[in-house]
N, C-alpha and C. Protein backbone atom coordinates (compact mmCIF):
# COMPACT_ATOMS: atom_id res chain seq x y z
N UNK A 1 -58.82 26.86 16.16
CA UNK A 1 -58.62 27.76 17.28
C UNK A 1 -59.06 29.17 16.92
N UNK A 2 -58.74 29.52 15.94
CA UNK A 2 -59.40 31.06 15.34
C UNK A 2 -60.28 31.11 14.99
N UNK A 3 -61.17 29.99 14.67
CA UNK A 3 -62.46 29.81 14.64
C UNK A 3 -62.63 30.06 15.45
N UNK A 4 -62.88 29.34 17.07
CA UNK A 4 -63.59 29.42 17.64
C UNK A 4 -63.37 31.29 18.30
N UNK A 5 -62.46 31.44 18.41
CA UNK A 5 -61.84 32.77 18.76
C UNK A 5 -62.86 33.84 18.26
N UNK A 6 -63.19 33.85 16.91
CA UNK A 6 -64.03 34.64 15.83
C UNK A 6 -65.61 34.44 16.67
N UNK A 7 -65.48 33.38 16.61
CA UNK A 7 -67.31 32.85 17.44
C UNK A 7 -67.48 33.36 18.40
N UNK A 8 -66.70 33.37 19.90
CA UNK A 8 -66.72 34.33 21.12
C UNK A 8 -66.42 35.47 21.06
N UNK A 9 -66.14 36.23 20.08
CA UNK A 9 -65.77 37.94 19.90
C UNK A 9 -67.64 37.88 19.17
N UNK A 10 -68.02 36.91 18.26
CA UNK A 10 -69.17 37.23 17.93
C UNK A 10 -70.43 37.13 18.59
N UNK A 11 -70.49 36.57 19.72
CA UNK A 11 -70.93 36.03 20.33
C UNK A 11 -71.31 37.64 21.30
N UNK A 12 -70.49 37.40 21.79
CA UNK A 12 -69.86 39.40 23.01
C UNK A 12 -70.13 40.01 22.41
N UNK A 13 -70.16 40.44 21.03
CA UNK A 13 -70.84 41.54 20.64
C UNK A 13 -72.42 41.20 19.91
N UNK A 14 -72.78 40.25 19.98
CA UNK A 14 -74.24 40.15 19.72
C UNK A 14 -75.23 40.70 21.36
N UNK A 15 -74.02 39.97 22.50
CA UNK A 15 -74.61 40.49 23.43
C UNK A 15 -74.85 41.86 24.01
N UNK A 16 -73.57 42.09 23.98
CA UNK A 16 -73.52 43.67 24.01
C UNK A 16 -74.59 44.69 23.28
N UNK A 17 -74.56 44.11 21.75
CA UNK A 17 -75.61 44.55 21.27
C UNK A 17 -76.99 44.55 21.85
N UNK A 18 -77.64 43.51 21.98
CA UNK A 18 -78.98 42.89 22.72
C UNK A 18 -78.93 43.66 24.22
N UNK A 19 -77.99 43.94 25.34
CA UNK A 19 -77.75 44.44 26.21
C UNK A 19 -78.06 46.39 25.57
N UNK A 20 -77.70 46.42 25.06
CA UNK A 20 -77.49 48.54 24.51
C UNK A 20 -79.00 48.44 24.33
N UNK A 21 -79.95 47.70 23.72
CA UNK A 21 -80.63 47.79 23.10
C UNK A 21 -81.75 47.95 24.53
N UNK A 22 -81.72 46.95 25.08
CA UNK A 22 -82.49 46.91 26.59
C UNK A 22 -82.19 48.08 27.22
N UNK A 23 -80.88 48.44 27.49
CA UNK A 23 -80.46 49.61 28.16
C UNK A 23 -81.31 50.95 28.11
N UNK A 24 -81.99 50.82 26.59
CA UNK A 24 -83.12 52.64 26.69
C UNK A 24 -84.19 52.62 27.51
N UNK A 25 -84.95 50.92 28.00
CA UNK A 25 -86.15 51.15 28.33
C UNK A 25 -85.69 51.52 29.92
N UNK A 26 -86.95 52.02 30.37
CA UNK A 26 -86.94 52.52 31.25
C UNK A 26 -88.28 52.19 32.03
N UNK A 27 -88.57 51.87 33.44
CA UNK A 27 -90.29 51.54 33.49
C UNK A 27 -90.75 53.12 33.60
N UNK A 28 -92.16 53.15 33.18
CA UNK A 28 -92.88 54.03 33.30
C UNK A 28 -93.00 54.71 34.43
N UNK A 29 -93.40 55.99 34.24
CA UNK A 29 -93.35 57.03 35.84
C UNK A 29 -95.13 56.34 36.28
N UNK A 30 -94.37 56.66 37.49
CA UNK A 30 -96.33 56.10 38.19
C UNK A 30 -97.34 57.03 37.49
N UNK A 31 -97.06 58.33 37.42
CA UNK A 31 -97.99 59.40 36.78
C UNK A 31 -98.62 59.08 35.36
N UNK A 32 -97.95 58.28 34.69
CA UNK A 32 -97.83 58.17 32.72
C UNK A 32 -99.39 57.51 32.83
N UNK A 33 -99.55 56.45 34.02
CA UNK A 33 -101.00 56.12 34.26
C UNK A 33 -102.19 56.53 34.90
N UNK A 34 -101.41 56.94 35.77
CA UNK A 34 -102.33 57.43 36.83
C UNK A 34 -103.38 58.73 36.12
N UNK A 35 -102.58 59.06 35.41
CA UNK A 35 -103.54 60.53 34.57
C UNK A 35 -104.59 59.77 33.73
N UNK A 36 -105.03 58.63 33.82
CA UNK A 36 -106.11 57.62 32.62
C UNK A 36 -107.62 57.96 33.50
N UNK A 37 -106.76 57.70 34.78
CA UNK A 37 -108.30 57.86 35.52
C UNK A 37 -108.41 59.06 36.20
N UNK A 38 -107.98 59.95 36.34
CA UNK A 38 -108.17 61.51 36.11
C UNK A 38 -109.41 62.31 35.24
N UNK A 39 -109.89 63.43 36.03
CA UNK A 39 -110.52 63.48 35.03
C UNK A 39 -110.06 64.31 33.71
N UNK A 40 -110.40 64.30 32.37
CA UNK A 40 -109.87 65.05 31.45
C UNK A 40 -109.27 66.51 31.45
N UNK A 41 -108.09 67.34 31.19
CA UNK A 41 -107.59 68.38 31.41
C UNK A 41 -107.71 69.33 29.94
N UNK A 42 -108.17 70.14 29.88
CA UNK A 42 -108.00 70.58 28.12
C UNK A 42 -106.68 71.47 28.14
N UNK A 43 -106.43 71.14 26.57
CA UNK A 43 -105.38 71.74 26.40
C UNK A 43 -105.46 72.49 24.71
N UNK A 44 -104.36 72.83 24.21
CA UNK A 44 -104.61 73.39 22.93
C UNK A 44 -105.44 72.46 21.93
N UNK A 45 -105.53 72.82 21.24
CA UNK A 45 -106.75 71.80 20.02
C UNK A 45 -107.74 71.28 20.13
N UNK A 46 -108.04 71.28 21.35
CA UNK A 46 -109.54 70.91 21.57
C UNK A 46 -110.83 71.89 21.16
N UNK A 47 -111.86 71.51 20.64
CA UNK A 47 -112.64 72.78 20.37
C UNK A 47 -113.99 71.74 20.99
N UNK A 48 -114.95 72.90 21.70
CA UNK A 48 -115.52 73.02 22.85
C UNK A 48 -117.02 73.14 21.85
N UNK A 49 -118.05 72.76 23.06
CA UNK A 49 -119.03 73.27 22.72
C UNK A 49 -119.85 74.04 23.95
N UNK A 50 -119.82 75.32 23.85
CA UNK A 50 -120.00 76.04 25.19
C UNK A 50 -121.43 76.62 25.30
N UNK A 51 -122.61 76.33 25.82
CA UNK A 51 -123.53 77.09 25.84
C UNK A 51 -123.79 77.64 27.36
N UNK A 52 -124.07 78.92 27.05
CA UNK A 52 -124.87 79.79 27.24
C UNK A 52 -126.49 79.66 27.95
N UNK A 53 -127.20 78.72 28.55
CA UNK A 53 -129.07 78.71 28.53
C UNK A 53 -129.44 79.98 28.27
N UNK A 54 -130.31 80.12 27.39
CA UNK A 54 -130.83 81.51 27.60
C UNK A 54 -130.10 82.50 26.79
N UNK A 55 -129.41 82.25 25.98
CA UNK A 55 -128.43 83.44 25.26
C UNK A 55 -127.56 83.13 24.15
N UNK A 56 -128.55 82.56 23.41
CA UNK A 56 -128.03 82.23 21.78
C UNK A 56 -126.99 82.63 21.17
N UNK A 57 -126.71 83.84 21.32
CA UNK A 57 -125.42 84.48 20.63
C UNK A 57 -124.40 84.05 21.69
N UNK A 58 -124.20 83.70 22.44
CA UNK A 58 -123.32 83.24 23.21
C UNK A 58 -122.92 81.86 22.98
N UNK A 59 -123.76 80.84 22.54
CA UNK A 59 -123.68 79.34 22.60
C UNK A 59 -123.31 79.29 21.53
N UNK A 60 -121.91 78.65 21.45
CA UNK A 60 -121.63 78.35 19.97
C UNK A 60 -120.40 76.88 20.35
N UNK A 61 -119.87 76.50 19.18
CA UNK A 61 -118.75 75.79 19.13
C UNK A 61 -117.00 77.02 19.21
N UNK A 62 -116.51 76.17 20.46
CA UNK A 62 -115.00 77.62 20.15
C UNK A 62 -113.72 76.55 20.59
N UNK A 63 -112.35 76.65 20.02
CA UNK A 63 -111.48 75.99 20.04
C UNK A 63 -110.27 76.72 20.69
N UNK A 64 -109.44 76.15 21.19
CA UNK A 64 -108.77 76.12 22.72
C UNK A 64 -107.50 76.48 21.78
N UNK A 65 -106.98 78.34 21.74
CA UNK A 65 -106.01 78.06 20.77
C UNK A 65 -104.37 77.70 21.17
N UNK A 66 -103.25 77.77 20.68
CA UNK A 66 -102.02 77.18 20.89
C UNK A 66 -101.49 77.96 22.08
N UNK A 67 -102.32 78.72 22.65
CA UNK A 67 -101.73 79.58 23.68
C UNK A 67 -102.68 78.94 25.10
N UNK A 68 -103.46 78.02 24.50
CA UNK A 68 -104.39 78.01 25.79
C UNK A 68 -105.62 78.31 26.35
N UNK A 69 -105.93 79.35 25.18
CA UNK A 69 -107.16 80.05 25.69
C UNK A 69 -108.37 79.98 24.63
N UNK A 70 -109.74 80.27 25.42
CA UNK A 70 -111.07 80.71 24.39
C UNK A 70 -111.00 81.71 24.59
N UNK A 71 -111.56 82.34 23.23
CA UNK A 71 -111.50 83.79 22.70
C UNK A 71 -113.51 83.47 22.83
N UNK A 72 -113.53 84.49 23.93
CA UNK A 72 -115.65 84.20 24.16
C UNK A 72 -115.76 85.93 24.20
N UNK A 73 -116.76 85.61 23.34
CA UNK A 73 -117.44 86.76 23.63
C UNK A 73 -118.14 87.59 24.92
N UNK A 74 -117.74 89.05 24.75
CA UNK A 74 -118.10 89.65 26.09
C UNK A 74 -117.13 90.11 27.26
N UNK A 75 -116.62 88.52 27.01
CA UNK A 75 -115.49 88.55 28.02
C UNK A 75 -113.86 88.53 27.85
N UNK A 76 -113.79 88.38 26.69
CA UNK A 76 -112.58 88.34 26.30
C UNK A 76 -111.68 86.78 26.02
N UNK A 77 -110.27 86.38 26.53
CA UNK A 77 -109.97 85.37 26.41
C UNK A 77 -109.75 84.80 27.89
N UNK A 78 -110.41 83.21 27.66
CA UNK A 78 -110.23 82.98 29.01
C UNK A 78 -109.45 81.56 29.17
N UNK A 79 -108.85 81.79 30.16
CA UNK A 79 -108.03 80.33 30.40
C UNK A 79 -108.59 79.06 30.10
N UNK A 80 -108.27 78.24 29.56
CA UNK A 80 -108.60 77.09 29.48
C UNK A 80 -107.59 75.55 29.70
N UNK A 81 -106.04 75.66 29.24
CA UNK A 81 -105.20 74.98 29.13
C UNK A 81 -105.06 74.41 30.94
N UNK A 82 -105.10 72.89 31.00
CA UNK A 82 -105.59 72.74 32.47
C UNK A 82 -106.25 72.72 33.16
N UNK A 83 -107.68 73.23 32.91
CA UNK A 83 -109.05 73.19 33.37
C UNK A 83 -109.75 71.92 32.72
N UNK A 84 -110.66 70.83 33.78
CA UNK A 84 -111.65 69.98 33.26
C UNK A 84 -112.61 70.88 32.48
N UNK A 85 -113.59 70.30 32.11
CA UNK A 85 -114.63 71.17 31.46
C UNK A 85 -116.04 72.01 32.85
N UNK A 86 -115.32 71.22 33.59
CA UNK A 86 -116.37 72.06 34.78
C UNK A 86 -116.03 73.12 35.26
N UNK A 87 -114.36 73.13 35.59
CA UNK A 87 -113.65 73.51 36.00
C UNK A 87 -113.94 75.42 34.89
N UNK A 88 -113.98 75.13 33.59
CA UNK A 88 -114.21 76.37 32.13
C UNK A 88 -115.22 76.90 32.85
N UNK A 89 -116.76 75.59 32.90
CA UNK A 89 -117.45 76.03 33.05
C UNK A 89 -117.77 77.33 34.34
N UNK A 90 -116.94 76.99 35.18
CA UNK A 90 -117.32 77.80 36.83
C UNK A 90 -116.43 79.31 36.30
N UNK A 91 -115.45 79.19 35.78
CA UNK A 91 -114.57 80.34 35.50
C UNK A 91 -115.42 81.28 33.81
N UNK A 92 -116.07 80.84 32.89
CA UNK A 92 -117.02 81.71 32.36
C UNK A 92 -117.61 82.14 33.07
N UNK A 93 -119.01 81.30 33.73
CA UNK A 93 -120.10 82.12 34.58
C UNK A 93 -119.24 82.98 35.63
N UNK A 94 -118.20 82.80 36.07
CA UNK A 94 -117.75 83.58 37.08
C UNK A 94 -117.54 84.91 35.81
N UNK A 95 -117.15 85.24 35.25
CA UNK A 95 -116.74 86.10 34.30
C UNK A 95 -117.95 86.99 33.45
N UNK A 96 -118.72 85.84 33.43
CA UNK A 96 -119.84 86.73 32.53
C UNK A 96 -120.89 87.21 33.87
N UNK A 97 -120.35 86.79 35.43
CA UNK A 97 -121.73 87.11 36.32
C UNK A 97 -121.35 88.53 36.81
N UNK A 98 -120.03 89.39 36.40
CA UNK A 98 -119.22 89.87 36.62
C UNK A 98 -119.22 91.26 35.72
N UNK A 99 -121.34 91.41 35.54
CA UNK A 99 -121.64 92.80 34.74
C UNK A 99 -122.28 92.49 33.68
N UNK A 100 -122.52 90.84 32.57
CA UNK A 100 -122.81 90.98 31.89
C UNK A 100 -124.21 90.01 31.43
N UNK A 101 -124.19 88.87 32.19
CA UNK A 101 -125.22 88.39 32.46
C UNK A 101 -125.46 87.83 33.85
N UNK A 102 -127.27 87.88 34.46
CA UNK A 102 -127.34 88.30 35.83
C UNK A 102 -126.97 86.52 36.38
N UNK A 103 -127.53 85.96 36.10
CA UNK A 103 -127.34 83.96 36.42
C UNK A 103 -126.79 83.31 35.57
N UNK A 104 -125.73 83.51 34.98
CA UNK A 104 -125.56 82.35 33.71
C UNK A 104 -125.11 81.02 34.34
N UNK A 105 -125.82 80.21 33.60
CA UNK A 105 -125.97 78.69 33.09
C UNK A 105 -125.08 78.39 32.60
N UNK A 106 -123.84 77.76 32.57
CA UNK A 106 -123.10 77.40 31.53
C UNK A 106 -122.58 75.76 31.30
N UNK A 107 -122.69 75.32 30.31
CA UNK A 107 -122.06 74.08 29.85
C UNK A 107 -121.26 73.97 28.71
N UNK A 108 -120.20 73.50 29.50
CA UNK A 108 -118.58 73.49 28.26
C UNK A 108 -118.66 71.62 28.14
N UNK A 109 -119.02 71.54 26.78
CA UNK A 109 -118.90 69.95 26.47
C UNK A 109 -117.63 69.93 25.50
N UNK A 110 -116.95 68.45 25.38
CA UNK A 110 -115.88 68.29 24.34
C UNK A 110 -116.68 68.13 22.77
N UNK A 111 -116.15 68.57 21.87
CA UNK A 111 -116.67 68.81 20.75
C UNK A 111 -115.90 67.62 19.76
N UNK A 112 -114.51 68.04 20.32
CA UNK A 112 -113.68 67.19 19.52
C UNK A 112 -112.27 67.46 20.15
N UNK A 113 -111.79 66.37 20.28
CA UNK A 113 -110.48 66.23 21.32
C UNK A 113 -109.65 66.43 20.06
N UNK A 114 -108.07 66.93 20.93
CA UNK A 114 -106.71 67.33 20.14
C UNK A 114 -106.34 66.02 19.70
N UNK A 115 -105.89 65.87 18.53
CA UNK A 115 -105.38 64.68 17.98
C UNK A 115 -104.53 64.45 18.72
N UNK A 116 -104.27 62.76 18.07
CA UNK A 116 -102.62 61.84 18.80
C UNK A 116 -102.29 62.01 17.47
N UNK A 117 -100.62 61.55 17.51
CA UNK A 117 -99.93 61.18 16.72
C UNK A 117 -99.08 59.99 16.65
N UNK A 118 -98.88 59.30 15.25
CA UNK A 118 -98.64 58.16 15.80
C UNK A 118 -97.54 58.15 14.13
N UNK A 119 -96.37 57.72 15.05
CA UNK A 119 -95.00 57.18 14.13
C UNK A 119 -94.32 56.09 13.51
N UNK A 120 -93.31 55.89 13.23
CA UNK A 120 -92.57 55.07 13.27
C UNK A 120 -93.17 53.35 12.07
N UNK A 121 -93.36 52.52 12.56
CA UNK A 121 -93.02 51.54 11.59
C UNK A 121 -95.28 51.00 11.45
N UNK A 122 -95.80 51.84 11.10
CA UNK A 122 -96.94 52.09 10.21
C UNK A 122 -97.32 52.49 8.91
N UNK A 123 -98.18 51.97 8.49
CA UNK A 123 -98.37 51.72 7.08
C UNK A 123 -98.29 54.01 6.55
N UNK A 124 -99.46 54.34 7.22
CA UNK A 124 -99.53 55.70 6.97
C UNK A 124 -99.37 56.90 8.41
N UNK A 125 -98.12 56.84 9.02
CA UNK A 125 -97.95 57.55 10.06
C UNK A 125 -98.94 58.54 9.44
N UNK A 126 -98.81 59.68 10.96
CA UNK A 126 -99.37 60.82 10.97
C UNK A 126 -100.36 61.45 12.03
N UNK A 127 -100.88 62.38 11.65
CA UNK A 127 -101.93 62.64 12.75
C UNK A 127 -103.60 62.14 12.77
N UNK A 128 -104.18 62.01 13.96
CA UNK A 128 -105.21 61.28 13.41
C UNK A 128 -106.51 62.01 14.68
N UNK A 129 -107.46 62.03 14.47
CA UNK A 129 -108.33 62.21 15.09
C UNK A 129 -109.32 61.15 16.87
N UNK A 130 -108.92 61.81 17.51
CA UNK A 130 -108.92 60.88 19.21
C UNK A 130 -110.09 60.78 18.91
N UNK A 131 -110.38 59.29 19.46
CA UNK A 131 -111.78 59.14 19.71
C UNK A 131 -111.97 58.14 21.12
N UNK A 132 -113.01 58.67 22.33
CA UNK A 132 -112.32 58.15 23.47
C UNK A 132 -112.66 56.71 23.49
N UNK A 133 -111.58 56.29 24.61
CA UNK A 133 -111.41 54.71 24.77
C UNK A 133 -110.43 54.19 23.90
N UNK A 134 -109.77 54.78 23.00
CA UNK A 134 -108.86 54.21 22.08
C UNK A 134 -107.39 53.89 22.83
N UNK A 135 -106.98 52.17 22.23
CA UNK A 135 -106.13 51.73 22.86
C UNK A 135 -104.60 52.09 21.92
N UNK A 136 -103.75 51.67 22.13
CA UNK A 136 -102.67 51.65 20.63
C UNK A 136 -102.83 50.88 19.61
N UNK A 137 -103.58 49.72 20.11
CA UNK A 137 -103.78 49.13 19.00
C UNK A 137 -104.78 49.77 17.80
N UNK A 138 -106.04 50.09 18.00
CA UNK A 138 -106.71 50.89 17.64
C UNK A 138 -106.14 52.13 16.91
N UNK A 139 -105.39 52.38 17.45
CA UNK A 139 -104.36 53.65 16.59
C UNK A 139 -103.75 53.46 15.55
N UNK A 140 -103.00 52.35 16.17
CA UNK A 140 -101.91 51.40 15.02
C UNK A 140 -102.98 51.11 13.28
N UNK A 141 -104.36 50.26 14.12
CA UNK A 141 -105.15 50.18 12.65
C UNK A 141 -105.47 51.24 12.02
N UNK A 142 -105.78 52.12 12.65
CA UNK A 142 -106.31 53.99 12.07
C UNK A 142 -105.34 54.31 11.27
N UNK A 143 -103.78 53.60 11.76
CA UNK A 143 -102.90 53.96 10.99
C UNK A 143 -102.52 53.44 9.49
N UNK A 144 -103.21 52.36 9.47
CA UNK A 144 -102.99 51.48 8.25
C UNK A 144 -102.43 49.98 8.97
N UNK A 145 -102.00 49.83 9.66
CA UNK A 145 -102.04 48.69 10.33
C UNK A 145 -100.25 48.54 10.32
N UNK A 146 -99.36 47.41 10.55
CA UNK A 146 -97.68 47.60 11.13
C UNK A 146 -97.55 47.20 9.37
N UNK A 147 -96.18 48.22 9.07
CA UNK A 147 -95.14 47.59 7.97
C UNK A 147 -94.52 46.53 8.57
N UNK A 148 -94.26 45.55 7.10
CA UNK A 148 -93.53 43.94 7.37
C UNK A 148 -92.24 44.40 8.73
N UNK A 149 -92.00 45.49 9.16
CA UNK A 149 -90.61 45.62 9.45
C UNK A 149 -91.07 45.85 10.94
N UNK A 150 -92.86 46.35 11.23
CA UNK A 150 -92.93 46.89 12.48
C UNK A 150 -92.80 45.49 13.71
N UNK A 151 -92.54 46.23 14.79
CA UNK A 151 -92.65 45.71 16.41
C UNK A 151 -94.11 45.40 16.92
N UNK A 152 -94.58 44.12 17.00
CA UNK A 152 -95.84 43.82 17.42
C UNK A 152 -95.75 43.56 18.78
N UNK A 153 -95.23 43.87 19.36
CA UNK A 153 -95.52 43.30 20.98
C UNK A 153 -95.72 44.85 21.83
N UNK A 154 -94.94 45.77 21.69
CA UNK A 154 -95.69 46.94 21.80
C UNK A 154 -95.08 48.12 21.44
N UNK A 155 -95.42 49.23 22.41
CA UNK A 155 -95.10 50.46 21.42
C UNK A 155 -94.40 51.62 22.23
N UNK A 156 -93.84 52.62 22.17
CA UNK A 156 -93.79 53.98 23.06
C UNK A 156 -94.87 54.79 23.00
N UNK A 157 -94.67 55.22 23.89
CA UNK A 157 -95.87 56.58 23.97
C UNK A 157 -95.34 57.93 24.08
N UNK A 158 -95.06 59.26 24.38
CA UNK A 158 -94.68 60.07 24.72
C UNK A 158 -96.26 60.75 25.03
N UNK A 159 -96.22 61.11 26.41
CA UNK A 159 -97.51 62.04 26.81
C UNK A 159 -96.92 63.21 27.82
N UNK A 160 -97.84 64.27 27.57
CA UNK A 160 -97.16 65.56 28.24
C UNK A 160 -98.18 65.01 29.20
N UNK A 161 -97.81 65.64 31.31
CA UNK A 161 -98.51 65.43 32.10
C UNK A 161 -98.18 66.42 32.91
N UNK A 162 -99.26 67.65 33.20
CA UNK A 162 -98.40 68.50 33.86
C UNK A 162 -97.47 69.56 33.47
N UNK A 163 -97.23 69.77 32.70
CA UNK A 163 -96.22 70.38 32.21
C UNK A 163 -94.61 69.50 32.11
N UNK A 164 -94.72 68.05 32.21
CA UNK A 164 -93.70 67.35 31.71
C UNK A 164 -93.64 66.28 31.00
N UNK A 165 -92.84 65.99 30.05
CA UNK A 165 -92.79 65.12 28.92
C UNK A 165 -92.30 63.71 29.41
N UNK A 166 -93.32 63.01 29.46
CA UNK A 166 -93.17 61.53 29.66
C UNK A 166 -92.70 60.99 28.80
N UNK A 167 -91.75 59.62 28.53
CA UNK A 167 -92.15 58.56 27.89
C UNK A 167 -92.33 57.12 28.34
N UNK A 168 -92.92 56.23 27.77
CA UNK A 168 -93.25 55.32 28.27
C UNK A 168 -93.62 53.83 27.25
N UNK A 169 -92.84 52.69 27.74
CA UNK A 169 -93.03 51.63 26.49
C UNK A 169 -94.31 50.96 27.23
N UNK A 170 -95.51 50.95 26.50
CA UNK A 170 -96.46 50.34 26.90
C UNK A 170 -97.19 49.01 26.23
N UNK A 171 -97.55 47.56 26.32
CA UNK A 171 -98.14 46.67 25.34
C UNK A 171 -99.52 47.58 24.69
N UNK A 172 -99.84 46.91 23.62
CA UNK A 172 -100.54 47.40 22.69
C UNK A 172 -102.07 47.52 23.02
N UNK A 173 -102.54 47.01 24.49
CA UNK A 173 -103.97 47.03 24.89
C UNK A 173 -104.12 48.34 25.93
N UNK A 174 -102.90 48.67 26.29
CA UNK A 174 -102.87 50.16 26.67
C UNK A 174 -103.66 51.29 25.88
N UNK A 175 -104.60 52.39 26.99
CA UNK A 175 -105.10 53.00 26.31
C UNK A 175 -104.52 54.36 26.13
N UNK A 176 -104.69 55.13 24.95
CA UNK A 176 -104.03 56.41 24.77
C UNK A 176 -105.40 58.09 25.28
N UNK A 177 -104.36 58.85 25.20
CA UNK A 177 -105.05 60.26 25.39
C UNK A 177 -104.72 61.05 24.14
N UNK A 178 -105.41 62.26 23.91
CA UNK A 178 -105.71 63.10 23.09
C UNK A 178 -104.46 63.76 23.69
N UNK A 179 -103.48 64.10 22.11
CA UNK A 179 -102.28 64.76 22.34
C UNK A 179 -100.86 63.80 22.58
N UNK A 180 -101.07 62.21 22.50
CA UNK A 180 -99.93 61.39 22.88
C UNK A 180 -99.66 61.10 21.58
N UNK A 181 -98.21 61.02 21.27
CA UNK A 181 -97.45 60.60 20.41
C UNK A 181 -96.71 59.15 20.27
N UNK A 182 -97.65 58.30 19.77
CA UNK A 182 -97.14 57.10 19.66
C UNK A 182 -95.85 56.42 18.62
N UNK A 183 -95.14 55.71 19.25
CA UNK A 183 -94.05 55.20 18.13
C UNK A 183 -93.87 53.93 18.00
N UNK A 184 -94.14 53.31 16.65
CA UNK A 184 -94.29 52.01 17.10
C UNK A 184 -92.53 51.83 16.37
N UNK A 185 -92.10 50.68 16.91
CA UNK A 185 -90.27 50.55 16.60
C UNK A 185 -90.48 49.41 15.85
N UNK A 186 -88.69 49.51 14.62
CA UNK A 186 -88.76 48.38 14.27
C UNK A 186 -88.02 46.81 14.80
N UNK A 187 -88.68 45.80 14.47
CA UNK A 187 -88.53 44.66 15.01
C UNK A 187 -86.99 44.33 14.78
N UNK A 188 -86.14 43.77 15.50
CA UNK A 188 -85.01 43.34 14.95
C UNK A 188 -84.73 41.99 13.91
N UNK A 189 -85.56 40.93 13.88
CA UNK A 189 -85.43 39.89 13.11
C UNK A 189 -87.01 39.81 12.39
C-alpha cells in the first residue's frame, strides 16, 4: 500500500514537472517572422560600403556605430539605425545635395552584417559572423556542433524587432538575422 502510495506522489510530480517545463513556451509573435521577408533594417555593427560616383574621397567602407549612426564626411553623422540601405542612400544625397555636392550618386551596400550570437548547450558558444540565408542549424555547426547534453529538435531565438525584444522557440530549419541571439537548451534525458 505505501508502495503504491510513493509511485502516485511520483508519478504527480514527474507530471507537474513535465507540465512547468511546457508552461515557458509561448507561440511566437506574428512579427518574430514576418520581419524575414522585410526588407533588411541596419542597425549598430554593421559596416557599410558607401560610394560616392565621382568622388573618391568620399567612397569608402564606414560602420554603423552603437549609437546608430555614420560618421561621413562633409556631413557629419547621419542616421542610420532603421533605415534599409536605400532608405541611407536617399538621406546622404539628400545631405550632401544640401551645399556640398551638385548631383550625388550614392550607393550604401552591406559590407558585413552585425553578428548573431549563439548560447547555451554548443560545443564553442559565442559570437559569430552572419552570413545571409543562415538557418540555426547552420549556426549551431559554426558553433562546433550540440554538446552530448544539447536539445536537437530545436532552439530559442531572441530577436529585437522594432524596438522590442522578442523571443521565440523555433525548429532548427528556421532562418536567423544579423543581431539574433540563439539558445540552444539542454535535453532532459
Amino acid at each position: 500500500m505505501l508502495r503504491k502510495w510513493i509511485l502516485a506522489i511520483a508519478i504527480a510530480l514527474l507530471s507537474a514537472l513535465t507540465l512547468s517545463a511546457c508552461s515557458t513556451y509561448r507561440p511566437v509573435d506574428e512579427s518574430f517572422h514576418k520581419v524575414l521577408t522585410e526588407p533588411y533594417r541596419l542597425d549598430a555593427g554593421d559596416r557599410l560600403r558607401i560610394t560616392v560616383f565621382g568622388q573618391t574621397d568620399l567612397t569608402n567602407t564606414y560602420n554603423i556605430d552603437k549609437a546608430g549612426f555614420v560618421a561621413f564626411p562633409l556631413i557629419g553623422s547621419v542616421t542610420a539605425r532603421g533605415l534599409t540601405p536605400q532608405e541611407l542612400e536617399a538621406s546622404i544625397a539628400q545631405k550632401l545635395r544640401a551645399g556640398f555636392v551638385r548631383n550625388p550618386d550614392v550607393s550604401v551596400e552591406i559590407d558585413r552584417y552585425r553578428p548573431f550570437f549563439i548560447m547555451g548547450e554548443v560545443t564553442s558558444p559565442g559570437q559569430y559572423t552572419y552570413v545571409p540565408g543562415m538557418t540555426v542549424q547552420n549556426a549551431i555547426a559554426i558553433a562546433g556542433g550540440f554538446t552530448p547534453r544539447g536539445l536537437q529538435d530545436n532552439a530559442d531565438i531572441t530577436r529585437q524587432i522594432n524596438g522590442r525584444v522578442l523571443n521565440g522557440r523555433v525548429p532548427l530549419s528556421d532562418p536567423i538575422l544579423p543581431g539574433d541571439t540563439i539558445y540552444v537548451r539542454e535535453r532532459l534525458f
